[in-house]
PDB file of N, CA and C in Angstrom:
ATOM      1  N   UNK A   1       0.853  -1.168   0.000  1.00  0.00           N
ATOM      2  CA  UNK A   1       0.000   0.000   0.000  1.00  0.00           C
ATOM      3  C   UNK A   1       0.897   1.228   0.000  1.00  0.00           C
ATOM      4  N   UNK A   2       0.635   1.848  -0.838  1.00  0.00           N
ATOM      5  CA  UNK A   2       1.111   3.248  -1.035  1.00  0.00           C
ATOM      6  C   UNK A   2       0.719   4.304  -1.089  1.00  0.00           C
ATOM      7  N   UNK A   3       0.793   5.481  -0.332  1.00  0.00           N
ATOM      8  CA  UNK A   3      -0.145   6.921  -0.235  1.00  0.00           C
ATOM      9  C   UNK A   3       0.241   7.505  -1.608  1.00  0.00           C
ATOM     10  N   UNK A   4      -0.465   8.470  -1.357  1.00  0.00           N
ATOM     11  CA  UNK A   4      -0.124   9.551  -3.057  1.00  0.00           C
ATOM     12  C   UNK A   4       0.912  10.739  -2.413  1.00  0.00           C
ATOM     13  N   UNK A   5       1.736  11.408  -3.329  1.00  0.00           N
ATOM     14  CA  UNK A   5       2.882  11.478  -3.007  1.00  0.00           C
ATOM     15  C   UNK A   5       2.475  13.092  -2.557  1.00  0.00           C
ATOM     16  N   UNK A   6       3.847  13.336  -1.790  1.00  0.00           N
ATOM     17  CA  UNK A   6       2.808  14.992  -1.166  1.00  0.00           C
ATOM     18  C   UNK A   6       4.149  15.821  -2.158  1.00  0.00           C
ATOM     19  N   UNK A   7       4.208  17.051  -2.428  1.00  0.00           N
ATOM     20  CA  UNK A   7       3.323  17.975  -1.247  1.00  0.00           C
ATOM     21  C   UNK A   7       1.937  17.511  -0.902  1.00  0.00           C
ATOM     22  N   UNK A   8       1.215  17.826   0.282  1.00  0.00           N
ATOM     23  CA  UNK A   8      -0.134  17.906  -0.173  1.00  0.00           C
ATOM     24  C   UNK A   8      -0.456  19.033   1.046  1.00  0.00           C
ATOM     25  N   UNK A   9      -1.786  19.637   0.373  1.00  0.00           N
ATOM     26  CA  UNK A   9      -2.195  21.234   1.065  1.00  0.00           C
ATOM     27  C   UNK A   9      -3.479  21.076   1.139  1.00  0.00           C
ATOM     28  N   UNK A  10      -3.836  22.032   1.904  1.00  0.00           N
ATOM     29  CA  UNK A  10      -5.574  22.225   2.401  1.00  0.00           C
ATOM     30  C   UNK A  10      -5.665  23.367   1.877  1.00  0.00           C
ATOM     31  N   UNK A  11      -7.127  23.693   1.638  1.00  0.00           N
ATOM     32  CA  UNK A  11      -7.979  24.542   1.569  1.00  0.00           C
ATOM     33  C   UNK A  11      -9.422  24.453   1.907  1.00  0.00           C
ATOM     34  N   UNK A  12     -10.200  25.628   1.824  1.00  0.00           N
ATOM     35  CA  UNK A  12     -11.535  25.138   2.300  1.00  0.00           C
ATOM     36  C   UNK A  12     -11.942  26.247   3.166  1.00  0.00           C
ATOM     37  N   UNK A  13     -13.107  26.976   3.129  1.00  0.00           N
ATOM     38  CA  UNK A  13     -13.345  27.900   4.199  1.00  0.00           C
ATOM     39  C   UNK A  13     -14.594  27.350   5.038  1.00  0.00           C
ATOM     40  N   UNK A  14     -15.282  26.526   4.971  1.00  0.00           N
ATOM     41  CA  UNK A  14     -16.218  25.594   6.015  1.00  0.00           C
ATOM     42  C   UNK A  14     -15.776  24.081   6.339  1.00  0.00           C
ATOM     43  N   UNK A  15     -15.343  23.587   4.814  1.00  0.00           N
ATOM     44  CA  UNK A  15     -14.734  22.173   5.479  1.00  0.00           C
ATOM     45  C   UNK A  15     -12.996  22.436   4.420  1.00  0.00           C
ATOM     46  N   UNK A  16     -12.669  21.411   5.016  1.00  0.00           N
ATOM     47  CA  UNK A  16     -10.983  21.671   4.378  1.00  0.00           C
ATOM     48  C   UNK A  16     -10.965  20.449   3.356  1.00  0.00           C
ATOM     49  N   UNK A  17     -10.554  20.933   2.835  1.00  0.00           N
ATOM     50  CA  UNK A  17     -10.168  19.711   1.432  1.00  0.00           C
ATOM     51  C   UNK A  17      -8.652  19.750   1.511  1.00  0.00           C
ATOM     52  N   UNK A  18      -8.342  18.417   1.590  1.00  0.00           N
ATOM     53  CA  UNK A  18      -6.872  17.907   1.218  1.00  0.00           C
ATOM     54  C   UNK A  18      -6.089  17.735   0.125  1.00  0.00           C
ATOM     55  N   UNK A  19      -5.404  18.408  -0.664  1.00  0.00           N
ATOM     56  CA  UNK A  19      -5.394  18.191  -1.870  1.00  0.00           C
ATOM     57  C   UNK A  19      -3.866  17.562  -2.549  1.00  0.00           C
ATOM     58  N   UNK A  20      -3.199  17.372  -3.441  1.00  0.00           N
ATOM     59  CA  UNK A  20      -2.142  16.806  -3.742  1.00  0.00           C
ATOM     60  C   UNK A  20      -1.832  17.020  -5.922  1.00  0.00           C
ATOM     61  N   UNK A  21      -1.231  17.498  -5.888  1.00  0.00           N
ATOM     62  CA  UNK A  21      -0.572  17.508  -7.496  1.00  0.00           C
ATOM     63  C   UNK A  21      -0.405  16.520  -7.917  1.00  0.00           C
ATOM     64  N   UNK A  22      -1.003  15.784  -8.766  1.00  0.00           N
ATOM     65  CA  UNK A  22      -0.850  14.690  -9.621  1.00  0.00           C
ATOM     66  C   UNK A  22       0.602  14.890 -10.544  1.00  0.00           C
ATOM     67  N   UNK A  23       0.850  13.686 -11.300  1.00  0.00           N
ATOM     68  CA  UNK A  23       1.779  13.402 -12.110  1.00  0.00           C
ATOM     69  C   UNK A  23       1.721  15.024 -13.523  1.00  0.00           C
ATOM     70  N   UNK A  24       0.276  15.324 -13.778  1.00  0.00           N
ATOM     71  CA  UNK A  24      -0.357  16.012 -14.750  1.00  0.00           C
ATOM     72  C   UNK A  24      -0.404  17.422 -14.382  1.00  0.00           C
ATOM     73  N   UNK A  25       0.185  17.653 -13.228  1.00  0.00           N
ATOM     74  CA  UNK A  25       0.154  18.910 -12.465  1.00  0.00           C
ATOM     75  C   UNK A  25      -1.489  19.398 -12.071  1.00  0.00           C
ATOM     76  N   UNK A  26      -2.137  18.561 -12.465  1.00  0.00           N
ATOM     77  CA  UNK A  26      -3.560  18.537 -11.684  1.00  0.00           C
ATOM     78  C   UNK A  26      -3.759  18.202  -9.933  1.00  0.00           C
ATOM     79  N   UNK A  27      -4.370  19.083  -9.553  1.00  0.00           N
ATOM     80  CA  UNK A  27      -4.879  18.289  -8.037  1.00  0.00           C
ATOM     81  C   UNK A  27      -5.758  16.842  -8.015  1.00  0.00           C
ATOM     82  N   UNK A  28      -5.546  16.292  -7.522  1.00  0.00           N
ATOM     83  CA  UNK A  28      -5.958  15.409  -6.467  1.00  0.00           C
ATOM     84  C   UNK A  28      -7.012  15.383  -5.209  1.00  0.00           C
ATOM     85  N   UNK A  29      -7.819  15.221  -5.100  1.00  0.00           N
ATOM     86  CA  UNK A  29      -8.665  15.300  -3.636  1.00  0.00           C
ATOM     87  C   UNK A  29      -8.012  14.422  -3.311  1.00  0.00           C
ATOM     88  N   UNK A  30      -7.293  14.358  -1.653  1.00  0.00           N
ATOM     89  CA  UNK A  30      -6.864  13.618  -1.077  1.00  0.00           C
ATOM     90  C   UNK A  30      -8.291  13.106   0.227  1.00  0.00           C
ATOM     91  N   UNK A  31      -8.451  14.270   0.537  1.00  0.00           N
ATOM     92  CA  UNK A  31      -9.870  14.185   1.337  1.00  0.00           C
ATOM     93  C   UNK A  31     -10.571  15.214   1.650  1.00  0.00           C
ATOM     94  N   UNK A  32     -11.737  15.523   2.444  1.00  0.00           N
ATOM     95  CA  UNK A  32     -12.613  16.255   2.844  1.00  0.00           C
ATOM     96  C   UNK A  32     -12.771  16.269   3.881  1.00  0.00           C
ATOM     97  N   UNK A  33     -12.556  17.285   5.092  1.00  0.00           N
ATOM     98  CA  UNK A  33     -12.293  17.362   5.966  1.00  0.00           C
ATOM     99  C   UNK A  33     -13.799  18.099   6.354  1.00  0.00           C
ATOM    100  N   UNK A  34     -14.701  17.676   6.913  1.00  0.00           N
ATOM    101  CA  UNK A  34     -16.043  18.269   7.009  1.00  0.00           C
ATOM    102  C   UNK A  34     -15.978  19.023   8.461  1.00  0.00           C
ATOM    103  N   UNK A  35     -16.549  20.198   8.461  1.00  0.00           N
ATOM    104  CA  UNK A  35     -16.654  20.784  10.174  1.00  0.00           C
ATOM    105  C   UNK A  35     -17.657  20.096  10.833  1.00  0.00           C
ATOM    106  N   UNK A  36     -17.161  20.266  12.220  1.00  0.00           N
ATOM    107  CA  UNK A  36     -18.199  18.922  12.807  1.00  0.00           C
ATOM    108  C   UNK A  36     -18.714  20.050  14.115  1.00  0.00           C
ATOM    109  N   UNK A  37     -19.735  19.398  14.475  1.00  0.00           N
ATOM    110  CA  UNK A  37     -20.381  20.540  15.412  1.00  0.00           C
ATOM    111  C   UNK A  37     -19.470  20.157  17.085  1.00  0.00           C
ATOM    112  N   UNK A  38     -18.930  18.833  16.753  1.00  0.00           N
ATOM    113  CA  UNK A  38     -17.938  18.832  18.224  1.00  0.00           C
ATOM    114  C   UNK A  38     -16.914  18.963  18.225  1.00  0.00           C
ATOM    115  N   UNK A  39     -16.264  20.156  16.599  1.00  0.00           N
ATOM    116  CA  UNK A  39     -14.920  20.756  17.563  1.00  0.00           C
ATOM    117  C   UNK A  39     -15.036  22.068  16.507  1.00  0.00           C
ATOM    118  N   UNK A  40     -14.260  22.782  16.956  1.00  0.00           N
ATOM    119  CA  UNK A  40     -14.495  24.403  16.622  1.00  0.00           C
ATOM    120  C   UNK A  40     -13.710  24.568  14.832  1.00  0.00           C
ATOM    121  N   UNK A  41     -13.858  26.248  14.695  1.00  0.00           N
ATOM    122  CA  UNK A  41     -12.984  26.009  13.329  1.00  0.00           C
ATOM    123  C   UNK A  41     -11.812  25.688  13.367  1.00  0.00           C
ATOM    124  N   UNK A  42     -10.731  26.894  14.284  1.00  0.00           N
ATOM    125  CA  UNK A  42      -9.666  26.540  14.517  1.00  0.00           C
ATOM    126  C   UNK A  42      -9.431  24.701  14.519  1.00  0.00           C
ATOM    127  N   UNK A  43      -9.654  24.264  15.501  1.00  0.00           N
ATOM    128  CA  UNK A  43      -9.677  22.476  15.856  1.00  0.00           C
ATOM    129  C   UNK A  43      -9.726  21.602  14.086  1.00  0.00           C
ATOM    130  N   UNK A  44     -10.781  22.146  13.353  1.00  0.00           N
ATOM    131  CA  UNK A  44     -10.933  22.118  11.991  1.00  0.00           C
ATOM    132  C   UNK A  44      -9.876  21.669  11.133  1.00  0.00           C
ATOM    133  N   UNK A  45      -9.415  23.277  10.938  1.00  0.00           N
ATOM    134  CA  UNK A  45      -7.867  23.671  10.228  1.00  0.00           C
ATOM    135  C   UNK A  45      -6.859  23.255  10.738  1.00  0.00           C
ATOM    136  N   UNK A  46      -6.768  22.957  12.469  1.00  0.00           N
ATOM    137  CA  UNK A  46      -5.335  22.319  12.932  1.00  0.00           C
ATOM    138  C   UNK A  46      -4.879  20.906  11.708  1.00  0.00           C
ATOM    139  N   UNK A  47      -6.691  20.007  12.047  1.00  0.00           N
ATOM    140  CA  UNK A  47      -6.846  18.653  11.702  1.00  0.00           C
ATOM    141  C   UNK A  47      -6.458  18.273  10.183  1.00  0.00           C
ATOM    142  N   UNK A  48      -7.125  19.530   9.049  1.00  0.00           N
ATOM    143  CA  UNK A  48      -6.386  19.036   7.849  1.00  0.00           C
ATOM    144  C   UNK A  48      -4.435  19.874   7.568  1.00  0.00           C
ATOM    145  N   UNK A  49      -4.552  20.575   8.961  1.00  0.00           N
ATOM    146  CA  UNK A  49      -2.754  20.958   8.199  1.00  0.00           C
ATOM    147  C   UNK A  49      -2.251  19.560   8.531  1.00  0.00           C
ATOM    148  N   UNK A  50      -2.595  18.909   9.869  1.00  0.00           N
ATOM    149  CA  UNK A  50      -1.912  17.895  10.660  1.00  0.00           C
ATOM    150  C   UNK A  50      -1.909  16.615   9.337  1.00  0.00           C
ATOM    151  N   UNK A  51      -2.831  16.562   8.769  1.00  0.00           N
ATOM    152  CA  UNK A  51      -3.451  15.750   7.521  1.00  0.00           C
ATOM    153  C   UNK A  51      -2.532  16.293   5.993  1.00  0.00           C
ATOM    154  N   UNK A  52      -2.703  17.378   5.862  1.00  0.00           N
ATOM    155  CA  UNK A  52      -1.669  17.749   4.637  1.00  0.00           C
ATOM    156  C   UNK A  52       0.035  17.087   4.816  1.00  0.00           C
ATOM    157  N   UNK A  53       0.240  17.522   6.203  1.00  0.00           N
ATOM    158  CA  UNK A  53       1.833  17.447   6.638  1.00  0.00           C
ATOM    159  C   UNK A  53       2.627  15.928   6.655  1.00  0.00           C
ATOM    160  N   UNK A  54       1.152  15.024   6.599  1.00  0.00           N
ATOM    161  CA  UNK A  54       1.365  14.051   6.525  1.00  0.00           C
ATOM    162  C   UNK A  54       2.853  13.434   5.927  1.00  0.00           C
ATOM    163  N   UNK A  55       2.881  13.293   4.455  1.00  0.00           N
ATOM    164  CA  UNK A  55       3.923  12.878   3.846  1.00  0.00           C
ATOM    165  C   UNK A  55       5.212  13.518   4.105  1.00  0.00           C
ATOM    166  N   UNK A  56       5.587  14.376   4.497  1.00  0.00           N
ATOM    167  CA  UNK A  56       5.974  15.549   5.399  1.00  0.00           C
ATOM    168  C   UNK A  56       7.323  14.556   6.730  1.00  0.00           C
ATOM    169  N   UNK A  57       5.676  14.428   7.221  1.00  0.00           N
ATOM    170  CA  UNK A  57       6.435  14.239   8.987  1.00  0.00           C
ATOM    171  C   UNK A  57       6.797  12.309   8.727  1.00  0.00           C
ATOM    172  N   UNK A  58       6.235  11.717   7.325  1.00  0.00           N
ATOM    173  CA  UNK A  58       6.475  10.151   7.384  1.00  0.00           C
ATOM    174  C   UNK A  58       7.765  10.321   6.864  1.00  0.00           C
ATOM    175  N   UNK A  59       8.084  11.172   6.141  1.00  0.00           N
ATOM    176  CA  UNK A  59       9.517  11.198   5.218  1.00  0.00           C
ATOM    177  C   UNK A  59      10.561  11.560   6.183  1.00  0.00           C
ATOM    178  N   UNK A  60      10.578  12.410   6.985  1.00  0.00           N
ATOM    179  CA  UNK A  60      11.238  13.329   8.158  1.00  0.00           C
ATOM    180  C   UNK A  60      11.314  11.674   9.306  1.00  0.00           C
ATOM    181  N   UNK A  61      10.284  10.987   9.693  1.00  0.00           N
ATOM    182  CA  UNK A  61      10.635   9.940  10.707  1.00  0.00           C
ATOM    183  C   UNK A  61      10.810   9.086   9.995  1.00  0.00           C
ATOM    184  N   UNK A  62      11.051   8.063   8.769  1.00  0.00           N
ATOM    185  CA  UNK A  62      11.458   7.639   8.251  1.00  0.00           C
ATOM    186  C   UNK A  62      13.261   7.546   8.050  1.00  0.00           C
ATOM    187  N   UNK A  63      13.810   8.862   8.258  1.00  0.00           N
ATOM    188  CA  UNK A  63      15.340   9.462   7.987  1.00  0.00           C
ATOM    189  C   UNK A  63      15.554   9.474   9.478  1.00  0.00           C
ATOM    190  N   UNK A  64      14.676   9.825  10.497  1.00  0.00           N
ATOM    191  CA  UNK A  64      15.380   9.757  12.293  1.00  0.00           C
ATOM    192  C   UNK A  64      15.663   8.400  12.515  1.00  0.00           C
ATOM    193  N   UNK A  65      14.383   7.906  11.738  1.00  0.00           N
ATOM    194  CA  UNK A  65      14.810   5.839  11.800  1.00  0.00           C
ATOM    195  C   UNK A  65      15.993   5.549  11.548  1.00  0.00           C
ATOM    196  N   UNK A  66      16.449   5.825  10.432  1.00  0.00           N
ATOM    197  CA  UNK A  66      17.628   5.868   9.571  1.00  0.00           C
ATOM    198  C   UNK A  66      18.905   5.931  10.185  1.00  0.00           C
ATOM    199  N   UNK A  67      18.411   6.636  10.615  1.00  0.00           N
ATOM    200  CA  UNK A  67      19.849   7.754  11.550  1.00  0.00           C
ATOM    201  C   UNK A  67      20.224   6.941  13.145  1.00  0.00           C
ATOM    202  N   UNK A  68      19.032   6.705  13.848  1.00  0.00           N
ATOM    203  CA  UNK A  68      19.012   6.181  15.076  1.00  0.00           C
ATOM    204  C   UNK A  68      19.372   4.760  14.899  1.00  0.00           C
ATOM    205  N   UNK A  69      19.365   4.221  13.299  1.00  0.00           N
ATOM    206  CA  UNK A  69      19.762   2.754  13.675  1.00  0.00           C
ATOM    207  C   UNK A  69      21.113   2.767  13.015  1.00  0.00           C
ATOM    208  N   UNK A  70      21.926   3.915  12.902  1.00  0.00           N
ATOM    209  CA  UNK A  70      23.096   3.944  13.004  1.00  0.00           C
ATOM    210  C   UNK A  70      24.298   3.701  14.659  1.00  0.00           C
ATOM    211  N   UNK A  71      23.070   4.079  15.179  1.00  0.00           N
ATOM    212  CA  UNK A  71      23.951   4.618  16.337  1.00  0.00           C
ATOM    213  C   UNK A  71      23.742   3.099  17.593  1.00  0.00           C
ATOM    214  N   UNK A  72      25.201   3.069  18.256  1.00  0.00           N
ATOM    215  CA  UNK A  72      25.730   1.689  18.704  1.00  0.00           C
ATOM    216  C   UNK A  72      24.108   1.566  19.268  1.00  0.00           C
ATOM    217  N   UNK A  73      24.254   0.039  20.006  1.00  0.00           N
ATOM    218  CA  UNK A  73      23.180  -0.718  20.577  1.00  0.00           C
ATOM    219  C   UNK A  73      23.107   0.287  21.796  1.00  0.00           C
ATOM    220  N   UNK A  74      22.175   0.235  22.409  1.00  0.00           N
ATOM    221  CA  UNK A  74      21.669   0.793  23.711  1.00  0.00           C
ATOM    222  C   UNK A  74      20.591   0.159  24.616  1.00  0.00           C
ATOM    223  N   UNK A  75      20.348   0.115  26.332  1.00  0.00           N
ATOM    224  CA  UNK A  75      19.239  -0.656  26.504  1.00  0.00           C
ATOM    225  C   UNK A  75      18.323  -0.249  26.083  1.00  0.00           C
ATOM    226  N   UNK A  76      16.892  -0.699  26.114  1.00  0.00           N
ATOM    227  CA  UNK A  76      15.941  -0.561  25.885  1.00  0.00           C
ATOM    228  C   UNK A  76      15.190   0.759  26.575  1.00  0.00           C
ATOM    229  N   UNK A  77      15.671   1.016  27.832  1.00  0.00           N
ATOM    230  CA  UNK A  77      15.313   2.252  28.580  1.00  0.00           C
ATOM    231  C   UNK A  77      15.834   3.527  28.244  1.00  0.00           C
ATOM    232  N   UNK A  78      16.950   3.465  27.051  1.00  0.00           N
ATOM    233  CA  UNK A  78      17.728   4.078  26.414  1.00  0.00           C
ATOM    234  C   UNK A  78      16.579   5.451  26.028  1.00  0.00           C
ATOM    235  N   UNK A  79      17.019   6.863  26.002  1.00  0.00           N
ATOM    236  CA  UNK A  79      15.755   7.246  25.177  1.00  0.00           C
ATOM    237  C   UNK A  79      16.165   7.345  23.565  1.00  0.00           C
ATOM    238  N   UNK A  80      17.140   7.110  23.247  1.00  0.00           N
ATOM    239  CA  UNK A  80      17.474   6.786  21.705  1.00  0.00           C
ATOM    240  C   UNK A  80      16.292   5.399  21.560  1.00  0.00           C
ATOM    241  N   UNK A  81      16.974   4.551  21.803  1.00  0.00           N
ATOM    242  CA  UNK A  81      15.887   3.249  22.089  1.00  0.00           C
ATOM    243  C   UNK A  81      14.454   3.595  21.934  1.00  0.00           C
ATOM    244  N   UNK A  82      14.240   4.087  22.904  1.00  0.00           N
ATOM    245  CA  UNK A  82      12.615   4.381  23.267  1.00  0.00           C
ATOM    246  C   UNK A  82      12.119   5.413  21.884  1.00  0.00           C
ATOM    247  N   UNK A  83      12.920   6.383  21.400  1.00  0.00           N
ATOM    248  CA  UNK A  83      12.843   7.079  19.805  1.00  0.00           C
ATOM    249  C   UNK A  83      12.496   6.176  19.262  1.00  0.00           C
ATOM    250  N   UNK A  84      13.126   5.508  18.428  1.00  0.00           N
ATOM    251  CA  UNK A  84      13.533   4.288  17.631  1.00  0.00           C
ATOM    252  C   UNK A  84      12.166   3.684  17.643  1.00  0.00           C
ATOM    253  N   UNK A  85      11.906   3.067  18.848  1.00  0.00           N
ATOM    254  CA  UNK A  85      10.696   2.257  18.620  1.00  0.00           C
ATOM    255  C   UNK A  85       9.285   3.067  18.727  1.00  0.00           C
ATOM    256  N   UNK A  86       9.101   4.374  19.299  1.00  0.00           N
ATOM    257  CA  UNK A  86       8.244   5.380  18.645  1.00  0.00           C
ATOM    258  C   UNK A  86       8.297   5.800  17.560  1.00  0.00           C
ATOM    259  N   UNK A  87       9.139   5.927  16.232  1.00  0.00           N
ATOM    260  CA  UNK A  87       9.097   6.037  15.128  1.00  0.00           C
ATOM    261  C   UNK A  87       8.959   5.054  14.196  1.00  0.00           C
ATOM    262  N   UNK A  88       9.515   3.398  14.683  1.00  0.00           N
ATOM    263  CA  UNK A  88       8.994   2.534  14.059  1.00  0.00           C
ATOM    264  C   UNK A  88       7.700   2.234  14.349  1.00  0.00           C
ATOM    265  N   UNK A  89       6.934   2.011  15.379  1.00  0.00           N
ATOM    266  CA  UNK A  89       5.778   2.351  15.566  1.00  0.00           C
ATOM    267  C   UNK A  89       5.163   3.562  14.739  1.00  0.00           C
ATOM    268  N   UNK A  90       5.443   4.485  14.741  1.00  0.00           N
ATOM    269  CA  UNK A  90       4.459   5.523  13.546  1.00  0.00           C
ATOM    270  C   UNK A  90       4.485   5.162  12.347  1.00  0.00           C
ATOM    271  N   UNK A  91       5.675   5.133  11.642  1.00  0.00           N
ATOM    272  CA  UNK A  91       6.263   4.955  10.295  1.00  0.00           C
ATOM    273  C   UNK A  91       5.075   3.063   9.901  1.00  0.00           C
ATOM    274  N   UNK A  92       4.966   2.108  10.996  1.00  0.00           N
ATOM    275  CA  UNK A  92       3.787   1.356  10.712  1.00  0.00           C
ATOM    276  C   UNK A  92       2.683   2.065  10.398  1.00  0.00           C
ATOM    277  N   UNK A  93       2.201   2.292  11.730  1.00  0.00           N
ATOM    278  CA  UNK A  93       0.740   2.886  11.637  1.00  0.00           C
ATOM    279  C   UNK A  93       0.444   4.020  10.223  1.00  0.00           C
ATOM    280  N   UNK A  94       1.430   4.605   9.588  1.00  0.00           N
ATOM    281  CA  UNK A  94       1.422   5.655   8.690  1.00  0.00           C
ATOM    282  C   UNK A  94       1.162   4.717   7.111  1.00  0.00           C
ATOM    283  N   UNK A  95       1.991   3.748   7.363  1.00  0.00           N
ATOM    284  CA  UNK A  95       2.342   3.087   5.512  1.00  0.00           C
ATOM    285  C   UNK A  95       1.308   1.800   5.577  1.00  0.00           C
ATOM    286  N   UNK A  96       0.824   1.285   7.264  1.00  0.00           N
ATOM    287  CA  UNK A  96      -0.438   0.100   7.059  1.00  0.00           C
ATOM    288  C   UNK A  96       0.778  -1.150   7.071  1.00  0.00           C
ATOM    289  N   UNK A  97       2.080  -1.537   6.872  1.00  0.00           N
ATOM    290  CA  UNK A  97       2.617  -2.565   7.197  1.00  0.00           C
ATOM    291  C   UNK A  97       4.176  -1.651   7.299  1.00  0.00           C
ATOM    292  N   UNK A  98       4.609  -3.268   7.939  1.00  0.00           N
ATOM    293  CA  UNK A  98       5.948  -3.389   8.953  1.00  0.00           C
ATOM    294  C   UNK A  98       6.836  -2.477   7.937  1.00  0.00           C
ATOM    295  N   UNK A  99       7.990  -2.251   8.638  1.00  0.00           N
ATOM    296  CA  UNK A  99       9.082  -1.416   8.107  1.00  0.00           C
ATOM    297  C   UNK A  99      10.151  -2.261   7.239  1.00  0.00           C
TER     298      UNK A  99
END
């Protein structure tokens, strides 16, 4: 499984649309971010930047992975360690399978 490739940006002045540049220099709907009556606008707009930034912050912890499994062994209580397996943990949850 593979996401569509970012940049990707919001817009939207009631609900936010997620959007992304195709191969064709066309957008993409990535998604629709609808306002909901249980959280405010602000709360809104946090939710699709947090959503745009996506490919962003997987590419960025993807390279700390990188980097942290350069560095010698450490225990587990280590907080390099404890990094490490919070970013392999995201970098799952982000791509839907193992690293």
């Amino acid at each position: 499984m593979t996401h569509t490739s970012g940049p990707w940006n919001f817009r939207g002045m009631t609900r936010a649309i997620v959007s992304a540049p195709n191969k064709d220099g066309c957008y993409s709907t990535i998604g629709h971010i609808s306002e909901s009556l249980m959280i405010g606008e602000q709360e809104h707009f946090a939710n699709a930047a947090l959503i745009a930034a996506a490919p962003a912050l997987l590419a960025a912890a993807r390279q700390a992975l990188d980097y942290l499994e350069t560095l010698p062994y450490q225990p587990s209580i280590h907080p390099s360690t404890k990094a490490q397996d919070a970013l392999h943990d995201a970098i799952v949850a982000a791509q839907g399978f193992p690293v």
